[in-house]
PDB file of N, CA and C in Angstrom:
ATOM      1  N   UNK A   1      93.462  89.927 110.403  1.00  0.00           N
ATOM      2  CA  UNK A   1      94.206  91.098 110.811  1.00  0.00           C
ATOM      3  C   UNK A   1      95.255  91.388 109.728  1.00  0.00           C
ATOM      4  N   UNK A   2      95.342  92.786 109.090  1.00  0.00           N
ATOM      5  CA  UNK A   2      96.350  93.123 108.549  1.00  0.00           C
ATOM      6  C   UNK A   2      98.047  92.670 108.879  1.00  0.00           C
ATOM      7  N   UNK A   3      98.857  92.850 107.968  1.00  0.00           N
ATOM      8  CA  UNK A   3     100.134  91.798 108.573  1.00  0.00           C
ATOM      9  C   UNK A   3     100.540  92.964 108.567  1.00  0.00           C
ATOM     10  N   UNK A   4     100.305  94.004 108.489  1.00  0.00           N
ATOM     11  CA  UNK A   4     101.332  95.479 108.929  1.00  0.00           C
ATOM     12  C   UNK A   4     100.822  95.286 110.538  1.00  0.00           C
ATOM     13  N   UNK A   5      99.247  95.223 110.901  1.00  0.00           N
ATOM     14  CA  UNK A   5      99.359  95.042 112.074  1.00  0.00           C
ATOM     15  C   UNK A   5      99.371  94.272 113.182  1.00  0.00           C
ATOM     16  N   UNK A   6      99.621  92.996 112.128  1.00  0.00           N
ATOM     17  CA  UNK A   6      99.861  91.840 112.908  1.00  0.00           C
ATOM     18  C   UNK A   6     101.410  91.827 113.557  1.00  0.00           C
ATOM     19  N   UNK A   7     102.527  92.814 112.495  1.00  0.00           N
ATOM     20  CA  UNK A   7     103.608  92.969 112.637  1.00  0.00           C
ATOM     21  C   UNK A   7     103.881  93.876 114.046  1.00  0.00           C
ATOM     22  N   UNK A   8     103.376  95.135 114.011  1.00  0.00           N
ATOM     23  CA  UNK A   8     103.166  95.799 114.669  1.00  0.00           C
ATOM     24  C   UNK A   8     102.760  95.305 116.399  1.00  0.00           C
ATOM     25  N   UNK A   9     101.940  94.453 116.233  1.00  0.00           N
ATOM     26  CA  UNK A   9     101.857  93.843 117.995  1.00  0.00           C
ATOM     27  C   UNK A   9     102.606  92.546 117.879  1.00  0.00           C
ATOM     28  N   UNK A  10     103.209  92.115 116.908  1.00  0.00           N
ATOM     29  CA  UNK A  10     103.770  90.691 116.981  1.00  0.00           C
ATOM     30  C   UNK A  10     105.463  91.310 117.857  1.00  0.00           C
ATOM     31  N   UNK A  11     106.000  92.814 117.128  1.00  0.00           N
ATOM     32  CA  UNK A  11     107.142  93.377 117.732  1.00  0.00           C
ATOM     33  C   UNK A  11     107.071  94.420 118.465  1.00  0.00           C
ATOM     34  N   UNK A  12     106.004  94.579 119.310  1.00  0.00           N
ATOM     35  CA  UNK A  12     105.335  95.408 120.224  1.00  0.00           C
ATOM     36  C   UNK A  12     105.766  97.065 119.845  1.00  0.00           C
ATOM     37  N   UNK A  13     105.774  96.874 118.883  1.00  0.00           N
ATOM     38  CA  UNK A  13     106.129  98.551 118.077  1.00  0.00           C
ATOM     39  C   UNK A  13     104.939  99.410 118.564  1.00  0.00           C
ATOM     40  N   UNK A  14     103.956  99.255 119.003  1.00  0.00           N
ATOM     41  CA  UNK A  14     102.786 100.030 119.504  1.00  0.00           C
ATOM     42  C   UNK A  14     103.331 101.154 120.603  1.00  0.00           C
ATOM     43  N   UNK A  15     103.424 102.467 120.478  1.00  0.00           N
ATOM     44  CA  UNK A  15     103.962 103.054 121.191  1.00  0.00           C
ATOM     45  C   UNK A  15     102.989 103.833 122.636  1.00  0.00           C
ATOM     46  N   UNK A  16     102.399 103.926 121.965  1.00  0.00           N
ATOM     47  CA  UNK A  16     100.926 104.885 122.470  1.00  0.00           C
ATOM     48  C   UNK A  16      99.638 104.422 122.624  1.00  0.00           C
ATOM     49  N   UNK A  17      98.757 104.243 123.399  1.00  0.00           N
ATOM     50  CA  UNK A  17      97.410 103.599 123.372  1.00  0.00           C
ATOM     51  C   UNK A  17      96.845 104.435 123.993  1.00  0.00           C
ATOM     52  N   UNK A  18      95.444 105.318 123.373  1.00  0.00           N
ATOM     53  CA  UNK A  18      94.951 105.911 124.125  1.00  0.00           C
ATOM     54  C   UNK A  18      93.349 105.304 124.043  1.00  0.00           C
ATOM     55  N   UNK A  19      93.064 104.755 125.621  1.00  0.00           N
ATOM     56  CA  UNK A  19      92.210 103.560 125.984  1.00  0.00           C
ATOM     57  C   UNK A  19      90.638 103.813 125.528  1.00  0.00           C
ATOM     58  N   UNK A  20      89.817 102.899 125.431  1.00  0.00           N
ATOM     59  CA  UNK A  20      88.468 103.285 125.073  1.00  0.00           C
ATOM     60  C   UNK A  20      87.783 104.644 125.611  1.00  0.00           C
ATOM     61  N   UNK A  21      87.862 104.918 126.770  1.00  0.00           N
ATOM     62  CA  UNK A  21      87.126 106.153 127.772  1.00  0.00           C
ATOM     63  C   UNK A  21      87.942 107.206 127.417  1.00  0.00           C
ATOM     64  N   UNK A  22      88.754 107.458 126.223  1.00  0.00           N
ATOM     65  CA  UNK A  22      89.223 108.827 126.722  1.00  0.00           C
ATOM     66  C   UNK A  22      88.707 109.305 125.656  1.00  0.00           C
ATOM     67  N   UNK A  23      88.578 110.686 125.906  1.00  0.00           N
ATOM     68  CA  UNK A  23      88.123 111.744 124.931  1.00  0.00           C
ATOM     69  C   UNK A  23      89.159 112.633 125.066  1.00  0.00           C
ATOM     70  N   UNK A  24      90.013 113.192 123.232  1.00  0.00           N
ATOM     71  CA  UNK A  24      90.933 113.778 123.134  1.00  0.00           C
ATOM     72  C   UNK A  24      90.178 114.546 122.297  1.00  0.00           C
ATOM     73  N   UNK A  25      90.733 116.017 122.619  1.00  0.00           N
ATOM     74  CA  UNK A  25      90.615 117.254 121.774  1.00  0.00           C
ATOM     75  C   UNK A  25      91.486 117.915 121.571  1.00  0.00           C
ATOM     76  N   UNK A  26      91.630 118.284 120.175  1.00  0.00           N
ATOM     77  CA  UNK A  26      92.636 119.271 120.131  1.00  0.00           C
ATOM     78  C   UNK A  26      93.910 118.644 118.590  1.00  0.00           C
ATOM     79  N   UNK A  27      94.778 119.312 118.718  1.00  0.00           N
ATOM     80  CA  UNK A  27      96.152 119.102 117.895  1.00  0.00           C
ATOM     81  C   UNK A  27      96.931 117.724 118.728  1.00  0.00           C
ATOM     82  N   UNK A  28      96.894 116.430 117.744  1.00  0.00           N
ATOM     83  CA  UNK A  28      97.447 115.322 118.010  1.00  0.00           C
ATOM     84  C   UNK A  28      98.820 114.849 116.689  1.00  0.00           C
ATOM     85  N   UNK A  29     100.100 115.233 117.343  1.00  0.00           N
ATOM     86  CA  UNK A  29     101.153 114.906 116.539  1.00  0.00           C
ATOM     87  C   UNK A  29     102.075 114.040 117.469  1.00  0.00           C
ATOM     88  N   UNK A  30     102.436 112.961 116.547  1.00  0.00           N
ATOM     89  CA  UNK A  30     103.854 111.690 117.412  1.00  0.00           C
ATOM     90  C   UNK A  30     104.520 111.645 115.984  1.00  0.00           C
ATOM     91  N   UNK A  31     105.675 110.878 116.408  1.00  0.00           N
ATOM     92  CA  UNK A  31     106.479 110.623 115.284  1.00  0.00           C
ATOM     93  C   UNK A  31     106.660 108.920 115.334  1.00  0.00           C
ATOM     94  N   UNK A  32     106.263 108.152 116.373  1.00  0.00           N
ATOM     95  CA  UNK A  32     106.556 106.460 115.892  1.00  0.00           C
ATOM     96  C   UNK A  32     105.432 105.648 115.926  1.00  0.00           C
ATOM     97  N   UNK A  33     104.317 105.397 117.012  1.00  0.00           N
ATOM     98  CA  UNK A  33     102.975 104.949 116.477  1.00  0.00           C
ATOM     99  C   UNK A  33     102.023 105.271 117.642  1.00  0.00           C
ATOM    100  N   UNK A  34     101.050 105.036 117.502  1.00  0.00           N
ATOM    101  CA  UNK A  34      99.697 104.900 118.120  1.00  0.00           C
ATOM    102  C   UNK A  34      98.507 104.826 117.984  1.00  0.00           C
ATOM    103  N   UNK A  35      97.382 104.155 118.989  1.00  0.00           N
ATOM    104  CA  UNK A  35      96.254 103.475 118.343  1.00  0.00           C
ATOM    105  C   UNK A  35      95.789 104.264 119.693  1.00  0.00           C
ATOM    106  N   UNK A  36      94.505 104.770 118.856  1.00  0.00           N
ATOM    107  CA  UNK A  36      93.494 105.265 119.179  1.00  0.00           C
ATOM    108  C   UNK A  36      92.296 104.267 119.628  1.00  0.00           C
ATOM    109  N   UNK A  37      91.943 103.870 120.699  1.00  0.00           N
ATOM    110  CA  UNK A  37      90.421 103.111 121.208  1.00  0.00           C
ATOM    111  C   UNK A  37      88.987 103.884 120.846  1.00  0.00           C
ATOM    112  N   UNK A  38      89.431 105.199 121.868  1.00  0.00           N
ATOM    113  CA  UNK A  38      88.211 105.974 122.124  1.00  0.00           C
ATOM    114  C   UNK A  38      88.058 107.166 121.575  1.00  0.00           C
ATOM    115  N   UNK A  39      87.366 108.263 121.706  1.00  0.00           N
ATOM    116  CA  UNK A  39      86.754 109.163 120.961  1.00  0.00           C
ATOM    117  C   UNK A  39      88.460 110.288 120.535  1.00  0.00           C
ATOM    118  N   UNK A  40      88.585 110.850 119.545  1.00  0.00           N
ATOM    119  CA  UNK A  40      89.350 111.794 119.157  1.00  0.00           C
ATOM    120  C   UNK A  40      88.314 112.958 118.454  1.00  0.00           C
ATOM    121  N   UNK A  41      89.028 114.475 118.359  1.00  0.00           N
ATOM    122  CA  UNK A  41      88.353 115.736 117.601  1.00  0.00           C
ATOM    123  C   UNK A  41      89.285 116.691 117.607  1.00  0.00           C
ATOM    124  N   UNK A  42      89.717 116.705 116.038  1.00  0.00           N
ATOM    125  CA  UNK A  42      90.965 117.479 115.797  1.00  0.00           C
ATOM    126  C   UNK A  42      91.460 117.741 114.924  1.00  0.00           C
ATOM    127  N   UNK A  43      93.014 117.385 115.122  1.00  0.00           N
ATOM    128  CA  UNK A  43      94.269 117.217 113.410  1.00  0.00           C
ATOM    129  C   UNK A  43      95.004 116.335 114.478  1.00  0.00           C
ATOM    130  N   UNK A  44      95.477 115.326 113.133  1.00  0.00           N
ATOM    131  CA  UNK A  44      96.469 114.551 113.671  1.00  0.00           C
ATOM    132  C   UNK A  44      96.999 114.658 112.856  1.00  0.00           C
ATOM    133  N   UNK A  45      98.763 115.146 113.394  1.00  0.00           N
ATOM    134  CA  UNK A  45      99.565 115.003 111.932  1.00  0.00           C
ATOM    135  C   UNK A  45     101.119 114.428 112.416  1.00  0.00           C
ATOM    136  N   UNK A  46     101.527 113.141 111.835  1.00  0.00           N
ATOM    137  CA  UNK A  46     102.235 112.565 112.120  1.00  0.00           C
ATOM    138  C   UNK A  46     103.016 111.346 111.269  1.00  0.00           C
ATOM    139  N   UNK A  47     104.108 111.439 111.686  1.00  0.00           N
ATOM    140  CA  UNK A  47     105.518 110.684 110.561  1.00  0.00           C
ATOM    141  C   UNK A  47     105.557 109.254 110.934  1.00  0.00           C
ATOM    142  N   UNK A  48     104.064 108.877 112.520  1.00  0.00           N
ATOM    143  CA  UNK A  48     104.666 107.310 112.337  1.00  0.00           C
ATOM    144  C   UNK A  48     103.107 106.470 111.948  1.00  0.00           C
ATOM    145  N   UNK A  49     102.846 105.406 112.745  1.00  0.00           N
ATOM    146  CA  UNK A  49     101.698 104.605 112.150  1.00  0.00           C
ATOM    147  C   UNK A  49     100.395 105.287 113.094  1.00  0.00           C
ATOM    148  N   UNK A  50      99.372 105.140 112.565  1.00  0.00           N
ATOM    149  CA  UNK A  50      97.900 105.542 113.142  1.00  0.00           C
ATOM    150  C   UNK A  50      97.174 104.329 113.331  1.00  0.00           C
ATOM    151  N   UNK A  51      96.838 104.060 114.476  1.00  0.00           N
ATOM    152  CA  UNK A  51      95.822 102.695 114.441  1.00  0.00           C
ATOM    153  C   UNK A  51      94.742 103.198 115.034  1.00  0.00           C
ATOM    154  N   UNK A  52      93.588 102.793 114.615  1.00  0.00           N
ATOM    155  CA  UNK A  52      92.344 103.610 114.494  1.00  0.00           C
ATOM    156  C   UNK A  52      91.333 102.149 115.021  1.00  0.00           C
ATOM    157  N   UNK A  53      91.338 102.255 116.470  1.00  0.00           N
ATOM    158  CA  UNK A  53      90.853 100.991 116.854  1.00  0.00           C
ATOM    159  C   UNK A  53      89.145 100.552 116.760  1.00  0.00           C
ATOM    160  N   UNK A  54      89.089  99.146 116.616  1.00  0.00           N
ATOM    161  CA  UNK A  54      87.523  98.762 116.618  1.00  0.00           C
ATOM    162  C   UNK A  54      86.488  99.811 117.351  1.00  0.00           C
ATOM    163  N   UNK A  55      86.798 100.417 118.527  1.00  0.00           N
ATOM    164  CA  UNK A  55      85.749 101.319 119.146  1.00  0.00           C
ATOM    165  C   UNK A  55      85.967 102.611 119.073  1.00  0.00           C
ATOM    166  N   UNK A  56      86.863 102.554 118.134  1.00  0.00           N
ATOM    167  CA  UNK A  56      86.979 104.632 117.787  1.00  0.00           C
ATOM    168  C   UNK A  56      86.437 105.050 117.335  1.00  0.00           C
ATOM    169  N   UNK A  57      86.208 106.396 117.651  1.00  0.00           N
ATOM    170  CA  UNK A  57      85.131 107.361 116.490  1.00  0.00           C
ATOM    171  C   UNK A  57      86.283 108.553 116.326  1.00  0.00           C
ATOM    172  N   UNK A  58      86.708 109.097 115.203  1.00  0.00           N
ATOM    173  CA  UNK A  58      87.422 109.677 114.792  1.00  0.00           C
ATOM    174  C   UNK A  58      87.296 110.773 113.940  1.00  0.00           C
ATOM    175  N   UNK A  59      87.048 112.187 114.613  1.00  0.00           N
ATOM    176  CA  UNK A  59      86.362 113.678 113.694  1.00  0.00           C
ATOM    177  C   UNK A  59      87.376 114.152 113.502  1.00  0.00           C
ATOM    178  N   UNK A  60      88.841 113.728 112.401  1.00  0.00           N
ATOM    179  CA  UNK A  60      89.966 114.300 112.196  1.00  0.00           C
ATOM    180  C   UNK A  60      90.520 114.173 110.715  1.00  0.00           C
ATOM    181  N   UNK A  61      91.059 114.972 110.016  1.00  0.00           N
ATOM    182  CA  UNK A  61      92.129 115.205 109.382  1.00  0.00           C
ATOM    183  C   UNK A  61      93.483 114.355 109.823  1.00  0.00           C
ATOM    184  N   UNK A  62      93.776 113.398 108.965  1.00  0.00           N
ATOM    185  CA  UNK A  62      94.811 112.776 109.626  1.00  0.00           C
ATOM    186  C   UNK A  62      96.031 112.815 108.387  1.00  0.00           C
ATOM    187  N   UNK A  63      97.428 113.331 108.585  1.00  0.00           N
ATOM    188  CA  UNK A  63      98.156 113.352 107.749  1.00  0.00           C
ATOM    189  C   UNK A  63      99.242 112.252 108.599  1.00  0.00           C
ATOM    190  N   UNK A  64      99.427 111.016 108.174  1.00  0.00           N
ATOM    191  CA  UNK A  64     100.470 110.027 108.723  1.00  0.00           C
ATOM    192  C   UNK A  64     101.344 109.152 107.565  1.00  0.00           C
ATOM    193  N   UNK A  65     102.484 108.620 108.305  1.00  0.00           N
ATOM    194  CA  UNK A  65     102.685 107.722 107.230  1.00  0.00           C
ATOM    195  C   UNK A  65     101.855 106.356 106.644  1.00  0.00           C
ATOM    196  N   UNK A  66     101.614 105.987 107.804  1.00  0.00           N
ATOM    197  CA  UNK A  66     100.847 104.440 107.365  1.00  0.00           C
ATOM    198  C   UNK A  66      99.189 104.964 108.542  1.00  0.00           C
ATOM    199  N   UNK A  67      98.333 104.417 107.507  1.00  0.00           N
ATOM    200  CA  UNK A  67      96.945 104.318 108.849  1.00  0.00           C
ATOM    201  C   UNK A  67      96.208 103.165 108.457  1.00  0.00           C
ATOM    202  N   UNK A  68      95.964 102.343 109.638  1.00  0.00           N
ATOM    203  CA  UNK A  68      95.278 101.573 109.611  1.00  0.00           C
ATOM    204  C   UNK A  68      93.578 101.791 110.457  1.00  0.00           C
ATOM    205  N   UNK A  69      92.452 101.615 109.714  1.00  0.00           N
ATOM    206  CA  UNK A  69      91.328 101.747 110.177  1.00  0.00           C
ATOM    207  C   UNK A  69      90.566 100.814 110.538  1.00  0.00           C
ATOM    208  N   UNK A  70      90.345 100.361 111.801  1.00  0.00           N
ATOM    209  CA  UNK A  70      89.086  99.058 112.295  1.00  0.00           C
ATOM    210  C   UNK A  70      88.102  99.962 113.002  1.00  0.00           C
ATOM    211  N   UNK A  71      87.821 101.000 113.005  1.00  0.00           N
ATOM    212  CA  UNK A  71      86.809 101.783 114.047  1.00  0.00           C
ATOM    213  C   UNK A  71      86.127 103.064 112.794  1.00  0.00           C
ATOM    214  N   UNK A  72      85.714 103.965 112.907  1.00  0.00           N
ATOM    215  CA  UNK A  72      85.403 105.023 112.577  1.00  0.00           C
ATOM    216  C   UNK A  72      85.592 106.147 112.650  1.00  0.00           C
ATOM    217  N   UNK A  73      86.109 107.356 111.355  1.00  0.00           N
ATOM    218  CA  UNK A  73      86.762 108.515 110.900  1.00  0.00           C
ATOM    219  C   UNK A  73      86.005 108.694 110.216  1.00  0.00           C
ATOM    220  N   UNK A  74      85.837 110.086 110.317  1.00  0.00           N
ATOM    221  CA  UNK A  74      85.069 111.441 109.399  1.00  0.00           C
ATOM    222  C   UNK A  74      85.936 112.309 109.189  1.00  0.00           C
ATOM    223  N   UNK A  75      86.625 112.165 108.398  1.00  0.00           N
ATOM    224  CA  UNK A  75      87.698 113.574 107.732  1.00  0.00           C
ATOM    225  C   UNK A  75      88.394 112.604 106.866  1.00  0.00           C
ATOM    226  N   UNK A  76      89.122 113.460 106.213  1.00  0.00           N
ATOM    227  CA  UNK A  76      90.229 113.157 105.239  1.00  0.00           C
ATOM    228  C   UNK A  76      91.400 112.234 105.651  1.00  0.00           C
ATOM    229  N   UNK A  77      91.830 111.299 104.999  1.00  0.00           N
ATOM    230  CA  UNK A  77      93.177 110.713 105.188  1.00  0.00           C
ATOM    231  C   UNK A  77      94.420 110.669 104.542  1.00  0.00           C
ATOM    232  N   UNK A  78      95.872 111.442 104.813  1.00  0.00           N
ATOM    233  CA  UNK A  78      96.604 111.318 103.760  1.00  0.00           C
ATOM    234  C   UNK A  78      97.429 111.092 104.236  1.00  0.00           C
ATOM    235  N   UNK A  79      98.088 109.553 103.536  1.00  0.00           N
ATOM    236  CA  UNK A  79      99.254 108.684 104.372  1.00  0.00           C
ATOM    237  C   UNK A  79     100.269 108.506 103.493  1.00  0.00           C
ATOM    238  N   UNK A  80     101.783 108.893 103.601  1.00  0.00           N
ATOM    239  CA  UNK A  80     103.077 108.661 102.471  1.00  0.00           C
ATOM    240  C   UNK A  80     103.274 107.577 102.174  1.00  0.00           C
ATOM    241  N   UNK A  81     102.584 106.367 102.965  1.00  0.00           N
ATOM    242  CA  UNK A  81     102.830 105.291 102.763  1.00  0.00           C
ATOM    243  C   UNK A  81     101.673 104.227 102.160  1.00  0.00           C
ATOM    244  N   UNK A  82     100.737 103.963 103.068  1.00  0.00           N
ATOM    245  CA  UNK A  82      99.653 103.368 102.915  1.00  0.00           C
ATOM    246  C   UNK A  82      98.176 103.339 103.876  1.00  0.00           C
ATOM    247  N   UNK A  83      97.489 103.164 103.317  1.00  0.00           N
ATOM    248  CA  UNK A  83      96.135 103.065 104.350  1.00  0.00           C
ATOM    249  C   UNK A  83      95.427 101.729 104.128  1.00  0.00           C
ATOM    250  N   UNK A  84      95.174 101.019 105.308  1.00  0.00           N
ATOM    251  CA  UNK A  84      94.205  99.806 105.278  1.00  0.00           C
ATOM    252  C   UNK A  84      93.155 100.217 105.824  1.00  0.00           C
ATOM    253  N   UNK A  85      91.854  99.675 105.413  1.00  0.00           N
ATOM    254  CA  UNK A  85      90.593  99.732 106.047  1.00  0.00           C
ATOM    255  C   UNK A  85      90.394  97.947 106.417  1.00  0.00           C
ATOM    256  N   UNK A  86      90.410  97.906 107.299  1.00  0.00           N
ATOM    257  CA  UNK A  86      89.528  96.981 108.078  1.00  0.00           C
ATOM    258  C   UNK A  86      88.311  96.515 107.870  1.00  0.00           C
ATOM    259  N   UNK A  87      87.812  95.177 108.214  1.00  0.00           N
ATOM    260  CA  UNK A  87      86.091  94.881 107.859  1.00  0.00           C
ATOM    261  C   UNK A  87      85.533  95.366 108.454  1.00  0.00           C
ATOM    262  N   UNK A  88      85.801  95.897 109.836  1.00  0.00           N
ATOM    263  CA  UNK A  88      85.005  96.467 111.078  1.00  0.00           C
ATOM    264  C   UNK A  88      85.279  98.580 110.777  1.00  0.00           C
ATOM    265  N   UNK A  89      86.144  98.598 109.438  1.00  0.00           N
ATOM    266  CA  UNK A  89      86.206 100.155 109.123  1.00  0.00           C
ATOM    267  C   UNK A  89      85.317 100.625 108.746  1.00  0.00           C
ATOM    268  N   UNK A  90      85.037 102.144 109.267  1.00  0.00           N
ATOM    269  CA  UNK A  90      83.910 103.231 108.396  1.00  0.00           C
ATOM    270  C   UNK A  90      84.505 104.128 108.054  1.00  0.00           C
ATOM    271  N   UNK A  91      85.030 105.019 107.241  1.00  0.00           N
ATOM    272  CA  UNK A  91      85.553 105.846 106.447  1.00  0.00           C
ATOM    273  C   UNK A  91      84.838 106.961 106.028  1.00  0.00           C
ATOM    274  N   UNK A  92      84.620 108.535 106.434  1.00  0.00           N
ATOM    275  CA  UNK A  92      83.845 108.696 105.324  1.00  0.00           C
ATOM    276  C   UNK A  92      84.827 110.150 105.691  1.00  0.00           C
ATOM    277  N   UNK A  93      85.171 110.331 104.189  1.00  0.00           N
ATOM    278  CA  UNK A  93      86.525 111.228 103.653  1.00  0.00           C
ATOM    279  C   UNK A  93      86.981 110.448 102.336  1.00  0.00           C
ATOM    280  N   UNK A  94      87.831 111.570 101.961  1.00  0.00           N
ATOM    281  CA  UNK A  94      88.948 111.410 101.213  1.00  0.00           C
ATOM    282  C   UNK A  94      90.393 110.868 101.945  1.00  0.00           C
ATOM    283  N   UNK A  95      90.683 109.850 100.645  1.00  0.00           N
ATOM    284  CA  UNK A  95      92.052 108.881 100.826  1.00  0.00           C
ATOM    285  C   UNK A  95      92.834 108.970  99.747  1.00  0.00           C
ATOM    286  N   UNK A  96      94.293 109.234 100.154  1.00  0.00           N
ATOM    287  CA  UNK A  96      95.059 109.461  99.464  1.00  0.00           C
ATOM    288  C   UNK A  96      96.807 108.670  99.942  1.00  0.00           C
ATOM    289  N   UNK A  97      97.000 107.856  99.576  1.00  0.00           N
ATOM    290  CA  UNK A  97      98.090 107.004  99.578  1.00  0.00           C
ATOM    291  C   UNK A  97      98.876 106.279  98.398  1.00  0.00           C
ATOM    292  N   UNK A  98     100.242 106.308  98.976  1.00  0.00           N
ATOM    293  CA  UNK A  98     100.565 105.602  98.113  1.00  0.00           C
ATOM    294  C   UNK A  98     100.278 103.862  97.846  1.00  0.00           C
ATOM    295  N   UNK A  99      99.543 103.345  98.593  1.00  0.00           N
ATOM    296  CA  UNK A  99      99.204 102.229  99.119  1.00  0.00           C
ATOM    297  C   UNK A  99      97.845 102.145  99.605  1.00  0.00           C
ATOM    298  N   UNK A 100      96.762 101.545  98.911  1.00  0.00           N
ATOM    299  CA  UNK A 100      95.347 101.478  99.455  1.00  0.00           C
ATOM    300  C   UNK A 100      94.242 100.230  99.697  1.00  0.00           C
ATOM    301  N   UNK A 101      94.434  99.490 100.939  1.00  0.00           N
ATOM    302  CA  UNK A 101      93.427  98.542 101.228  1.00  0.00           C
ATOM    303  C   UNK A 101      92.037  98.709 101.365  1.00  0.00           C
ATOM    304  N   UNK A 102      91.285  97.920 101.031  1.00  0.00           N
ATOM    305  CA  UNK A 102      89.979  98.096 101.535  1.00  0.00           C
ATOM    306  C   UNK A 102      89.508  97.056 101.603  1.00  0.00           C
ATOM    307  N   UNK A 103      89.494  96.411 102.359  1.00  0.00           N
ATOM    308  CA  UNK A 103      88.840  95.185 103.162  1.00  0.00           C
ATOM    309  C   UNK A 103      87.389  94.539 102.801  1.00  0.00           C
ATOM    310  N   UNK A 104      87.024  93.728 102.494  1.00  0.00           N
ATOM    311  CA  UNK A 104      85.483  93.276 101.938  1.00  0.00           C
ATOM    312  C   UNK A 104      84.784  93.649 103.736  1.00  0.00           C
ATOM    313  N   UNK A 105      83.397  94.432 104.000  1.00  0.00           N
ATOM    314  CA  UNK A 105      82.703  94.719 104.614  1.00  0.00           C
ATOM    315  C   UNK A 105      82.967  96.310 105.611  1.00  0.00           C
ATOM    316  N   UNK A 106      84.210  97.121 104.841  1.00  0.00           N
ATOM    317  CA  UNK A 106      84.313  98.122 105.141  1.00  0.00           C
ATOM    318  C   UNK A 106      83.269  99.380 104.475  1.00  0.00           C
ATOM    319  N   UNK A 107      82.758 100.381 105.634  1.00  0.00           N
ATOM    320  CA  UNK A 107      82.265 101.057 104.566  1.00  0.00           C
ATOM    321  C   UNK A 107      82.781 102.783 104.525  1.00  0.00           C
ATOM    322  N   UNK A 108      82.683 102.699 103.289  1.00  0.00           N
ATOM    323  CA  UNK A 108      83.427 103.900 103.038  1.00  0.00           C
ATOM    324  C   UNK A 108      82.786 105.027 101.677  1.00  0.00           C
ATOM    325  N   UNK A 109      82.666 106.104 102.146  1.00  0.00           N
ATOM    326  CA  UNK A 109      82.091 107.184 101.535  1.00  0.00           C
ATOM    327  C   UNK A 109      83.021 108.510 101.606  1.00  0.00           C
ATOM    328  N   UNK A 110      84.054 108.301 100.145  1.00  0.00           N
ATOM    329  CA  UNK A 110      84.647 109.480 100.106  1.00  0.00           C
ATOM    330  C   UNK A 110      85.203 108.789  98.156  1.00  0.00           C
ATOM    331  N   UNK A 111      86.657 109.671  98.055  1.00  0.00           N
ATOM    332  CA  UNK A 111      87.287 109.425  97.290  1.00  0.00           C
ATOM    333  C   UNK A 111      88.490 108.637  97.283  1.00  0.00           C
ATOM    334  N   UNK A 112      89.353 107.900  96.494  1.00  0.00           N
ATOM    335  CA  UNK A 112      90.561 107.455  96.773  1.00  0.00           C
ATOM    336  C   UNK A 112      91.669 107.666  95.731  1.00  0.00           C
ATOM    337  N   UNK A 113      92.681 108.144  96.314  1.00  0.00           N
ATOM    338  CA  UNK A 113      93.426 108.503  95.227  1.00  0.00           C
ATOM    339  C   UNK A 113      94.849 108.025  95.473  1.00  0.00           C
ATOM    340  N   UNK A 114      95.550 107.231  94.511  1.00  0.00           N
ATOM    341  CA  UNK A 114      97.211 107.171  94.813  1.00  0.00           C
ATOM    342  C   UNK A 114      97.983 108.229  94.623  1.00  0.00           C
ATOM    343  N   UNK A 115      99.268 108.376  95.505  1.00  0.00           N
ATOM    344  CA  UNK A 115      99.920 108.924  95.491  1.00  0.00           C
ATOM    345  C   UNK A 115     101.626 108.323  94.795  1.00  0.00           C
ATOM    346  N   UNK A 116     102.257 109.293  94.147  1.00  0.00           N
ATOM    347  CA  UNK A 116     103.553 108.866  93.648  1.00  0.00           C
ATOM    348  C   UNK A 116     104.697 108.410  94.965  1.00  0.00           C
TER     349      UNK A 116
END
């Protein structure tokens, strides 16, 4: 497990959980964190962390500070801070951070680019 998100449930900073069964549509913005389980289809645009859980499927544009990926996204990612992919991540977009993990057994089909 990443130590951003080992940090993250070690100081229960997790603000938001939206559980495996839900299906969200639409415009998704927070400002401190949340992890996604189940299906999302949208924009997410937001100033705190994105956790993108083992059973997510994710059809979004995501502009955050930090995102972490263990599940699956189809759109673009652009984080001020950093992005981890997970072994259990699928990616397929463009990444753009100032900070970029990629985990041995993630798979990912886009571009990656740092940011200043």
């Amino acid at each position: 497990m990443s130590n951003l998100l080992k940090n993250y449930y070690n100081n229960k900073k997790i603000k938001t959980i939206l559980g495996k069964k839900t299906k969200f549509v639409g415009n998704l913005n927070f400002e401190e964190s949340i992890k996604i389980n189940g299906n999302f289809s949208g924009v997410i645009n937001a100033s705190g962390l994105l956790i993108i859980g083992e059973d997510a499927y994710i059809e979004a544009d995501v502009v955050a500070q930090s995102v972490i990926v263990c599940g699956t996204i189809k759109g673009d990612i652009h984080a001020n801070e950093r992005v981890e992919m997970l072994p259990t991540g699928r990616v397929y977009g463009n990444v753009k951070a100032k900070k970029i993990k990629i985990s041995d057994g993630v798979i990912f089909y886009g571009e990656c680019k740092t940011i200043k």
